[in-house]
N, C-alpha and C. Protein backbone atom coordinates (compact mmCIF):
# COMPACT_ATOMS: atom_id res chain seq x y z
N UNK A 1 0.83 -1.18 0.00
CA UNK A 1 0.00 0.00 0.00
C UNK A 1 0.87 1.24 0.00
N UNK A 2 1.99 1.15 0.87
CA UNK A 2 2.92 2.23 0.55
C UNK A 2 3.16 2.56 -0.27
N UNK A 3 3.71 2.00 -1.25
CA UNK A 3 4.49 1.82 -2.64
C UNK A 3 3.17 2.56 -3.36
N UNK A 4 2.30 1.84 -3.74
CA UNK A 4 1.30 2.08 -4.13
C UNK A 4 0.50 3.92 -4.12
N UNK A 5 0.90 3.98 -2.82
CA UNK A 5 0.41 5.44 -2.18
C UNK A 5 1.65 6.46 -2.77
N UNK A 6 3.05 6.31 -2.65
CA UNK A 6 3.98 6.86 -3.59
C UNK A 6 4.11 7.21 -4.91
N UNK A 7 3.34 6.16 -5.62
CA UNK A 7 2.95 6.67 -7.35
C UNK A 7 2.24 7.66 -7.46
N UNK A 8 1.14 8.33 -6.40
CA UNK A 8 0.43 9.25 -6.39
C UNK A 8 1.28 10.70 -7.09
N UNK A 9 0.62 11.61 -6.91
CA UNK A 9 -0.80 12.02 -6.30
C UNK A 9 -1.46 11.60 -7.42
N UNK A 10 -3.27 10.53 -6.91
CA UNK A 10 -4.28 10.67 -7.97
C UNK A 10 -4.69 11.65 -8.27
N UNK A 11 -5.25 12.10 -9.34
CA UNK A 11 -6.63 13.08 -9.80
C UNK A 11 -6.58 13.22 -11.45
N UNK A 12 -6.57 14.27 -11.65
CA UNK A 12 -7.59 14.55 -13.23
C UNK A 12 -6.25 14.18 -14.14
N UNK A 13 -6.37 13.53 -14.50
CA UNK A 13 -5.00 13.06 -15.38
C UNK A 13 -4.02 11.96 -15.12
N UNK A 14 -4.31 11.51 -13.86
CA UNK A 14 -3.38 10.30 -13.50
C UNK A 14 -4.57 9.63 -12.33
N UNK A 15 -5.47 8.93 -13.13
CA UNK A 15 -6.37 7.83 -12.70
C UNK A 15 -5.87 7.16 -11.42
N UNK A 16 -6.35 6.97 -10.08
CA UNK A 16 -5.81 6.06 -9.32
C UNK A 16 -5.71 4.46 -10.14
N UNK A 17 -5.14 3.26 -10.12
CA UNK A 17 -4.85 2.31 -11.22
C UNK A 17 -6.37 1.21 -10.11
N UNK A 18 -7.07 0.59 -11.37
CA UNK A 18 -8.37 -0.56 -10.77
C UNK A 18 -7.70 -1.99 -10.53
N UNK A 19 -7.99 -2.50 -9.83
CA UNK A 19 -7.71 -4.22 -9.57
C UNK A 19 -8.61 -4.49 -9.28
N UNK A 20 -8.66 -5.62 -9.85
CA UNK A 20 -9.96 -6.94 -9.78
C UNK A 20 -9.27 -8.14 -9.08
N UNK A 21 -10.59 -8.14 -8.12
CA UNK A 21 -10.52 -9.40 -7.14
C UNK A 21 -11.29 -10.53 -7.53
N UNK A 22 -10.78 -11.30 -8.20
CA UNK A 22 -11.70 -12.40 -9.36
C UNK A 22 -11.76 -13.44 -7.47
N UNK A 23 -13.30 -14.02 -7.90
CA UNK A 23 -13.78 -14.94 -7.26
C UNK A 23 -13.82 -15.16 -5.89
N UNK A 24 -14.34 -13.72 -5.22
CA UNK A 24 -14.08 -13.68 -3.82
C UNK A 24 -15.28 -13.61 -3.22
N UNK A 25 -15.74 -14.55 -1.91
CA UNK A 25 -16.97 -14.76 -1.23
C UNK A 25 -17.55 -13.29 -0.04
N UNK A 26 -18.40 -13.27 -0.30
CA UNK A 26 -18.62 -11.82 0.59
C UNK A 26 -18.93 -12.38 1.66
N UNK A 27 -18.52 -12.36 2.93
CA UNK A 27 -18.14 -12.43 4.16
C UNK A 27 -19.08 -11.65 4.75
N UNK A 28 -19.74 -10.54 4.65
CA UNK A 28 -20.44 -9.41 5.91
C UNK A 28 -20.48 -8.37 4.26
N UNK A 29 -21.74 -8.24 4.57
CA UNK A 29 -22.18 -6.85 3.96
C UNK A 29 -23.13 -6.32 4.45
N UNK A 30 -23.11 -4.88 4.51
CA UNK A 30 -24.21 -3.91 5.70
C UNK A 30 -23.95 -2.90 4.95
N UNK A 31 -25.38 -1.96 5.08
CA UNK A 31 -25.32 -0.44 4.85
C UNK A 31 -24.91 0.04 5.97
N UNK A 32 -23.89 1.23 5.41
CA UNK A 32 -23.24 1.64 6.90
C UNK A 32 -23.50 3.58 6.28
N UNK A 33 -24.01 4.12 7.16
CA UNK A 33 -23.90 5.53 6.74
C UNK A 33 -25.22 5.91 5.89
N UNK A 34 -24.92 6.91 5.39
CA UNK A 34 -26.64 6.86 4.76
C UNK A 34 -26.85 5.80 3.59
N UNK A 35 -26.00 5.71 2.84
CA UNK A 35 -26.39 4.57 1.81
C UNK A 35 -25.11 3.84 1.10
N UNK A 36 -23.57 3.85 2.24
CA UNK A 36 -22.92 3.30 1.71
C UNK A 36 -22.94 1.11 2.22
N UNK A 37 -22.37 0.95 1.18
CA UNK A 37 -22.36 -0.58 1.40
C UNK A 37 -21.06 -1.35 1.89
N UNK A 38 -20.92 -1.43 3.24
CA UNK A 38 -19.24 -1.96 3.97
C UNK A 38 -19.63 -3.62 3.32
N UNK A 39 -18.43 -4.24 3.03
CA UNK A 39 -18.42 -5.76 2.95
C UNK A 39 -17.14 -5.96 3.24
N UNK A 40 -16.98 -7.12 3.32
CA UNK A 40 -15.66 -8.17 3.69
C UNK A 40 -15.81 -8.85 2.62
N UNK A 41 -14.92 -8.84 2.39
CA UNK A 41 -14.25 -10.44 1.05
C UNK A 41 -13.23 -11.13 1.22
N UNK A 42 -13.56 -12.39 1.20
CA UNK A 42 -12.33 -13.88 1.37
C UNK A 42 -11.86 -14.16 -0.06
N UNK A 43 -11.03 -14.34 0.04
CA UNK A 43 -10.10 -15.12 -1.39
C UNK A 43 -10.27 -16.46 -1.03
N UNK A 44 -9.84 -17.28 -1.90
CA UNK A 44 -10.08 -18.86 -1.75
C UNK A 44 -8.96 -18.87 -0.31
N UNK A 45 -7.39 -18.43 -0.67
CA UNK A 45 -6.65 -18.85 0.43
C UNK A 45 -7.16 -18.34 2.12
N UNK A 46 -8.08 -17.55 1.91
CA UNK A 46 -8.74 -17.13 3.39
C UNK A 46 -8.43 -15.67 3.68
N UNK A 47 -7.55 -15.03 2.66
CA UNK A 47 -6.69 -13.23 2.60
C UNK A 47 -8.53 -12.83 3.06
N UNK A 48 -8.62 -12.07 4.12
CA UNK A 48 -9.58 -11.21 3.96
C UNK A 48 -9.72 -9.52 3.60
N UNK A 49 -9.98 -9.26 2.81
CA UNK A 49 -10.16 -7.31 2.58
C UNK A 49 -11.43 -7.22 2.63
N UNK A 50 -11.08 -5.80 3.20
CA UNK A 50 -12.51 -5.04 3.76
C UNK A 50 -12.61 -4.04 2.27
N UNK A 51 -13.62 -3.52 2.43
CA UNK A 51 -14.18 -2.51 1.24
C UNK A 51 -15.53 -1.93 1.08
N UNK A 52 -15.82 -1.30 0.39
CA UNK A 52 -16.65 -0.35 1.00
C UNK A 52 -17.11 0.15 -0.96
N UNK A 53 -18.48 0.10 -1.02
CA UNK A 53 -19.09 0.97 -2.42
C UNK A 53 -20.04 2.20 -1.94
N UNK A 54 -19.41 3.25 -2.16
CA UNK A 54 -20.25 4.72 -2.06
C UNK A 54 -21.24 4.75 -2.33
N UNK A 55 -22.59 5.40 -1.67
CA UNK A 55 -23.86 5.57 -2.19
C UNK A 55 -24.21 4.05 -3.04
N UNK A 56 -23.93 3.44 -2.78
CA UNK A 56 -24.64 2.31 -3.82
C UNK A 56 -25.29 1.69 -2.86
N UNK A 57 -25.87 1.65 -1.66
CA UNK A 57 -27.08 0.84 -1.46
C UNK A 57 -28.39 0.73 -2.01
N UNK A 58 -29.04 1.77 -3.43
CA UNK A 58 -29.96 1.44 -3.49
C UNK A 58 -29.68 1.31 -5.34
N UNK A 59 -28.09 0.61 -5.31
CA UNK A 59 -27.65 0.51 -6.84
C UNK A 59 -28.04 -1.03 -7.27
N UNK A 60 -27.80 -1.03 -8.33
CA UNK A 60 -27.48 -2.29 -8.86
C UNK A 60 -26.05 -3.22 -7.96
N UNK A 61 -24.95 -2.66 -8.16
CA UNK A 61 -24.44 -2.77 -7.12
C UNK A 61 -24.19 -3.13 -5.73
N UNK A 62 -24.62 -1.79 -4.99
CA UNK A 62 -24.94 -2.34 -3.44
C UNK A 62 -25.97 -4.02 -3.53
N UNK A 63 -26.72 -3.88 -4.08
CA UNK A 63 -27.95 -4.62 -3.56
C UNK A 63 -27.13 -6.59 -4.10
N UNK A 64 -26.05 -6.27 -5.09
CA UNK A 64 -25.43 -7.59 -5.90
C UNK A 64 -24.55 -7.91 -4.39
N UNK A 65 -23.85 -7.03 -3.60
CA UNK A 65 -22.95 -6.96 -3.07
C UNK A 65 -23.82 -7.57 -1.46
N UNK A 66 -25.17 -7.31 -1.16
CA UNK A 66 -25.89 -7.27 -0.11
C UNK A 66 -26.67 -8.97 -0.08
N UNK A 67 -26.73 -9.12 -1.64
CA UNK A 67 -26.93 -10.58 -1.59
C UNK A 67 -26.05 -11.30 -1.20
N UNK A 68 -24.69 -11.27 -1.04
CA UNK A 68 -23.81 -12.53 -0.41
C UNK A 68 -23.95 -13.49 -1.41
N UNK A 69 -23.43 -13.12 -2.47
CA UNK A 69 -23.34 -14.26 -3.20
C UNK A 69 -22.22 -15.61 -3.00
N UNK A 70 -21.85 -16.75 -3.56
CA UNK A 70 -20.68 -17.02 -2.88
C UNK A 70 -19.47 -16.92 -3.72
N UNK A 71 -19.80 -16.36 -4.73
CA UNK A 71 -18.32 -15.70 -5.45
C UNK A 71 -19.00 -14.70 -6.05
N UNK A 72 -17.74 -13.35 -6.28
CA UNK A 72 -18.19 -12.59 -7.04
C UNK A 72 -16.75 -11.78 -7.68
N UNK A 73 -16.66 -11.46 -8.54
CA UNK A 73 -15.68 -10.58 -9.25
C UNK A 73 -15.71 -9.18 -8.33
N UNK A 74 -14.91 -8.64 -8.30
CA UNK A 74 -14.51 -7.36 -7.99
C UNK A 74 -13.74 -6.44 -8.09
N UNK A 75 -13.89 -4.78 -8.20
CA UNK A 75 -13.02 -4.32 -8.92
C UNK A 75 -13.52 -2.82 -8.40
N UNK A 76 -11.87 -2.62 -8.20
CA UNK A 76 -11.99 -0.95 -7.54
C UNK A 76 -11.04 -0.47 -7.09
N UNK A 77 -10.43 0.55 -6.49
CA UNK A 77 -9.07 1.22 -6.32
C UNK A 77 -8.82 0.74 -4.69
N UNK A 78 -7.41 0.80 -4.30
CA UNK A 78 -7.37 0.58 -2.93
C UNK A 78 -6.59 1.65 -2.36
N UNK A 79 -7.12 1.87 -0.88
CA UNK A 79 -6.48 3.21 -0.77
C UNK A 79 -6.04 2.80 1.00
N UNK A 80 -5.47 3.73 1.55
CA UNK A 80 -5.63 3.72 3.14
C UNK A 80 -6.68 3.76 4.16
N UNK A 81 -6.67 3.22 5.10
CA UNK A 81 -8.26 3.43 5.71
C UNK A 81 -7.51 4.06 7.40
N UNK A 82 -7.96 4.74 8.28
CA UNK A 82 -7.18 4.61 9.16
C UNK A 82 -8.74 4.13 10.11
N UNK A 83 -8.38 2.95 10.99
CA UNK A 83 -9.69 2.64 11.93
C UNK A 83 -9.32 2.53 13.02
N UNK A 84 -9.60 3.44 14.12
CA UNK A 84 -9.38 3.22 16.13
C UNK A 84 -7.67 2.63 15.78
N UNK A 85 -7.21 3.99 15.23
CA UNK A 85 -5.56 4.51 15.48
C UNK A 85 -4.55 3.39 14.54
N UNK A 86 -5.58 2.19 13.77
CA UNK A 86 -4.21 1.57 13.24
C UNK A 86 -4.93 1.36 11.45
N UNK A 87 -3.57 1.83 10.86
CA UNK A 87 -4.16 1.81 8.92
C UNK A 87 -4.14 0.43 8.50
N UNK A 88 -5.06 0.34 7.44
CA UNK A 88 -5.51 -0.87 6.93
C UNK A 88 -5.53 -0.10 5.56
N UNK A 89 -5.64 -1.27 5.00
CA UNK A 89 -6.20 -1.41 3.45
C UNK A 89 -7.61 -1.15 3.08
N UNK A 90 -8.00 -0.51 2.27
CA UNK A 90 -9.50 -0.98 1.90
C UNK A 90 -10.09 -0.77 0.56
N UNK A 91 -10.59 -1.51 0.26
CA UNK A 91 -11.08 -1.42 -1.67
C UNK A 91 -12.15 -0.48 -1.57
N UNK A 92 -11.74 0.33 -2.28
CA UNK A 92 -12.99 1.90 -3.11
C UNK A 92 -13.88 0.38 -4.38
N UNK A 93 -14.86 -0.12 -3.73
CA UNK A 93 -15.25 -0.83 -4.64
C UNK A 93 -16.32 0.21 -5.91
N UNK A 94 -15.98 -0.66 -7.06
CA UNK A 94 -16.64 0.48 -8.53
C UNK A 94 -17.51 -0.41 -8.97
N UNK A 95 -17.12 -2.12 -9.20
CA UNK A 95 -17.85 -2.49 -9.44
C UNK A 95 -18.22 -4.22 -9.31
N UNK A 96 -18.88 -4.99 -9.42
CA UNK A 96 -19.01 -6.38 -9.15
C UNK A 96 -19.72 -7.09 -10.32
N UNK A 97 -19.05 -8.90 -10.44
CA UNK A 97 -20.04 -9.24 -11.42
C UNK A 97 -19.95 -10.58 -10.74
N UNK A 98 -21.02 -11.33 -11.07
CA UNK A 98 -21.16 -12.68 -11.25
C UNK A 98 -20.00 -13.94 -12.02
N UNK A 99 -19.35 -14.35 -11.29
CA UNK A 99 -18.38 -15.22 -12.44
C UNK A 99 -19.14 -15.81 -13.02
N UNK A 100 -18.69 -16.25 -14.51
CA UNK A 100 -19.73 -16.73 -15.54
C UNK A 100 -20.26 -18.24 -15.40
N UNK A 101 -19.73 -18.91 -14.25
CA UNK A 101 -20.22 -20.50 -14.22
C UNK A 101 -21.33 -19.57 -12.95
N UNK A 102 -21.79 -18.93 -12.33
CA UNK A 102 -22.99 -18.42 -11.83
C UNK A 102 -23.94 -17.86 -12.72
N UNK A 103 -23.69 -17.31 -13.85
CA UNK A 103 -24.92 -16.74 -14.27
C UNK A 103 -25.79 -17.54 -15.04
């Protein structure tokens, strides 16, 4: 995340860069705030990341993310989070899909 945070500064001309989290089980998803959507995601090896989609609880989105599916694609920027004094990771989630042996 350091490293990562050093390529900066993002904004109008230098895109923060997207990664996709292919095939990860949503763990906990809740509206937290007026309409954002907090989730947890497991990788097969058990890695858990936290992440979070803006205003999308009443998206297409939030609501894919609120079902708990048991895999889902994912994809979104990762940035610093700081929570009760110690930094973490956390995915700016943009967007989610169904892997194609689900749909």
């Amino acid at each position: 995340m350091d490293l990562l945070e050093r390529a900066g500064p993002y904004g109008s001309g230098h895109a923060s860069p997207v990664f996709v989290f292919p095939s990860h089980a949503v763990l906990d998803a809740r509206v937290v705030g007026a309409d954002h959507v907090s989730v947890r995601l497991s990788a097969g090896d058990g890695a858990v990341l936290q992440g979070i989609a803006f205003r999308a609880a009443n998206s297409g989105l939030g609501q894919m993310l609120l079902k708990r599916h048991p895999r889902l694609h994912v994809a979104g920027t990762l940035g610093a989070d700081m929570w009760q004094g110690q930094k973490r990771v956390q995915l700016r989630i943009l967007d989610a899909a169904l892997p194609s042996d689900f749909v």
